[in-house]
C-alpha atoms as a PDB file:
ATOM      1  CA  UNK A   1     -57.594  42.737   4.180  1.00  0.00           C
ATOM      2  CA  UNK A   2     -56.322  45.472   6.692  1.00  0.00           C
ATOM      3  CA  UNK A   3     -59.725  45.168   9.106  1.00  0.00           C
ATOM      4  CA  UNK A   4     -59.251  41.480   9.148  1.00  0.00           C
ATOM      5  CA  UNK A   5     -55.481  41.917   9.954  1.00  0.00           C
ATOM      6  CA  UNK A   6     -56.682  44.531  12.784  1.00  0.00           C
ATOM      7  CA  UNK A   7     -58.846  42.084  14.047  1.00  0.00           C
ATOM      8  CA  UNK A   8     -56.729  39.119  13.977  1.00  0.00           C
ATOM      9  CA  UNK A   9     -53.975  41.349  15.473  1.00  0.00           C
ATOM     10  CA  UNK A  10     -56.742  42.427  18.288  1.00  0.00           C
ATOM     11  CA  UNK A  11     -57.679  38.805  18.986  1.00  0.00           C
ATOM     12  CA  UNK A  12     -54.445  37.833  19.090  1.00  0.00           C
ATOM     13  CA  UNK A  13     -52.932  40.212  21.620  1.00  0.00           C
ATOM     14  CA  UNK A  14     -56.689  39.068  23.803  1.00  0.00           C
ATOM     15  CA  UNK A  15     -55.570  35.353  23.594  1.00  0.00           C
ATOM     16  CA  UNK A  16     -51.771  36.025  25.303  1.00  0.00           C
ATOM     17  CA  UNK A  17     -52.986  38.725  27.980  1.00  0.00           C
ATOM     18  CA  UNK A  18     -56.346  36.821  29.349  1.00  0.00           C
ATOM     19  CA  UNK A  19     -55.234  33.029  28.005  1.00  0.00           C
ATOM     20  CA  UNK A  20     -58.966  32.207  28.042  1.00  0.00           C
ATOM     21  CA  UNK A  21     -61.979  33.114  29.792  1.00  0.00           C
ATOM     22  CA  UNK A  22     -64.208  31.832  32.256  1.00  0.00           C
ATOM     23  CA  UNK A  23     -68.074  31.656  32.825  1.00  0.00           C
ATOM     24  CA  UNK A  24     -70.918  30.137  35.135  1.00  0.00           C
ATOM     25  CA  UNK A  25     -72.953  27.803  34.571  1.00  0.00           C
ATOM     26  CA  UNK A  26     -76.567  27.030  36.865  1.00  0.00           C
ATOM     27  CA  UNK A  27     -77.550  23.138  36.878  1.00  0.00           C
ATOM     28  CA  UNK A  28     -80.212  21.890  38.489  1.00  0.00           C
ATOM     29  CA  UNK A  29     -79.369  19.712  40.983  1.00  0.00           C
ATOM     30  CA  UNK A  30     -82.570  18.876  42.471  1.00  0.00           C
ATOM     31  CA  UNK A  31     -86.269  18.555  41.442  1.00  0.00           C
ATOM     32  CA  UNK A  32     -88.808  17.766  44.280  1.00  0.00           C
ATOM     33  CA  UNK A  33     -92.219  19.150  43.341  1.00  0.00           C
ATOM     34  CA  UNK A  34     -92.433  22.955  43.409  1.00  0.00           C
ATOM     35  CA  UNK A  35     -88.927  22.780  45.115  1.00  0.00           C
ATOM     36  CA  UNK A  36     -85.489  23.482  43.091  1.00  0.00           C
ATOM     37  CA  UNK A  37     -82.167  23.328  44.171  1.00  0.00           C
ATOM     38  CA  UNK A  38     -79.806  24.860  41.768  1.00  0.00           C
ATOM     39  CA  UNK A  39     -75.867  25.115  41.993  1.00  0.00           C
ATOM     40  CA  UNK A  40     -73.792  27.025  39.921  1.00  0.00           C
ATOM     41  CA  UNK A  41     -70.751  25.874  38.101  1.00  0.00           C
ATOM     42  CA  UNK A  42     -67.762  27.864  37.219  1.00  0.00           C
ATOM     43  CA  UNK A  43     -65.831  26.573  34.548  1.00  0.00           C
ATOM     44  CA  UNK A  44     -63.312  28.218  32.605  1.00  0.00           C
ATOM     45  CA  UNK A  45     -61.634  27.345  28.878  1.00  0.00           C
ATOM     46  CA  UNK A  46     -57.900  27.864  28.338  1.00  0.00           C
ATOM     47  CA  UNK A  47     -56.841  29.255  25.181  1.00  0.00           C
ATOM     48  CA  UNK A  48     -53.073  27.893  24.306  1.00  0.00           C
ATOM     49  CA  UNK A  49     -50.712  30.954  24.755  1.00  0.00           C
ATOM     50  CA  UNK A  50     -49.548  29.437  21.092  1.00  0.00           C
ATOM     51  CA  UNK A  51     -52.776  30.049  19.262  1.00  0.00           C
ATOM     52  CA  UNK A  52     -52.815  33.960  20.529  1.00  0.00           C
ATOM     53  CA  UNK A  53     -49.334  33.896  18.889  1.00  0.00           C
ATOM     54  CA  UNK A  54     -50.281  32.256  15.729  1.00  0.00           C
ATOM     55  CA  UNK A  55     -53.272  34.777  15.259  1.00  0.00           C
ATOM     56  CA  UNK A  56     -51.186  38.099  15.972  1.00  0.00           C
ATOM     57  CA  UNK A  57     -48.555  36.396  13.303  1.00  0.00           C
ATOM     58  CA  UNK A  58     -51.631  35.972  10.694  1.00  0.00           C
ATOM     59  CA  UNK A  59     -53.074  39.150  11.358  1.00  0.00           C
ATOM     60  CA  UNK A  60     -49.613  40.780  11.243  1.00  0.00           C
ATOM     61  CA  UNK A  61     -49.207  39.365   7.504  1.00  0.00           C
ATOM     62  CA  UNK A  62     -52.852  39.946   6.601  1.00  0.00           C
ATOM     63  CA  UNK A  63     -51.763  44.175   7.383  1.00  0.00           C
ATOM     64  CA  UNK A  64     -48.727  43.739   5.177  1.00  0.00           C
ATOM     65  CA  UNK A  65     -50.475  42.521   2.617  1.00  0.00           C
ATOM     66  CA  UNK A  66     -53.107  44.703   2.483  1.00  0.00           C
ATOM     67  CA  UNK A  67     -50.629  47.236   2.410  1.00  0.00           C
ATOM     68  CA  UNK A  68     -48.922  45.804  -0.115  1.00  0.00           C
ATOM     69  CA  UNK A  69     -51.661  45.354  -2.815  1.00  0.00           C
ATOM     70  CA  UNK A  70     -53.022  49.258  -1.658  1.00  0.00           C
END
């Protein structure tokens, strides 16, 4: 219980300082016999700053629980 509250507690405190994370994706854009023509793509994914909350809360009561029941 306490290493899944660290790690929720971890995750959590993640979530609110980067709010997401971002990454690059290559796509071929065009095909013309031996040729390529590639472009990348950045595109990034927002985490809500609600669910970072949500998980530090959860891990927060998964520690005082497991110290609890210890």
């Amino acid at each position: 219980m306490r290493t899944i509250g660290i790690v929720l507690v971890v995750l959590g405190i993640l979530v609110l300082v980067y709010g997401g994370f971002n990454y690059n994706k290559d796509r071929t854009v065009l095909h013309m016999g031996s040729m390529n023509v590639t472009a990348t793509e950045h595109r990034s994914i927002a985490i809500p700053a609600v669910a970072g909350v949500v998980v530090l809360i959860g891990g927060i009561a998964f520690l005082v629980v497991g110290t609890r029941r210890s």
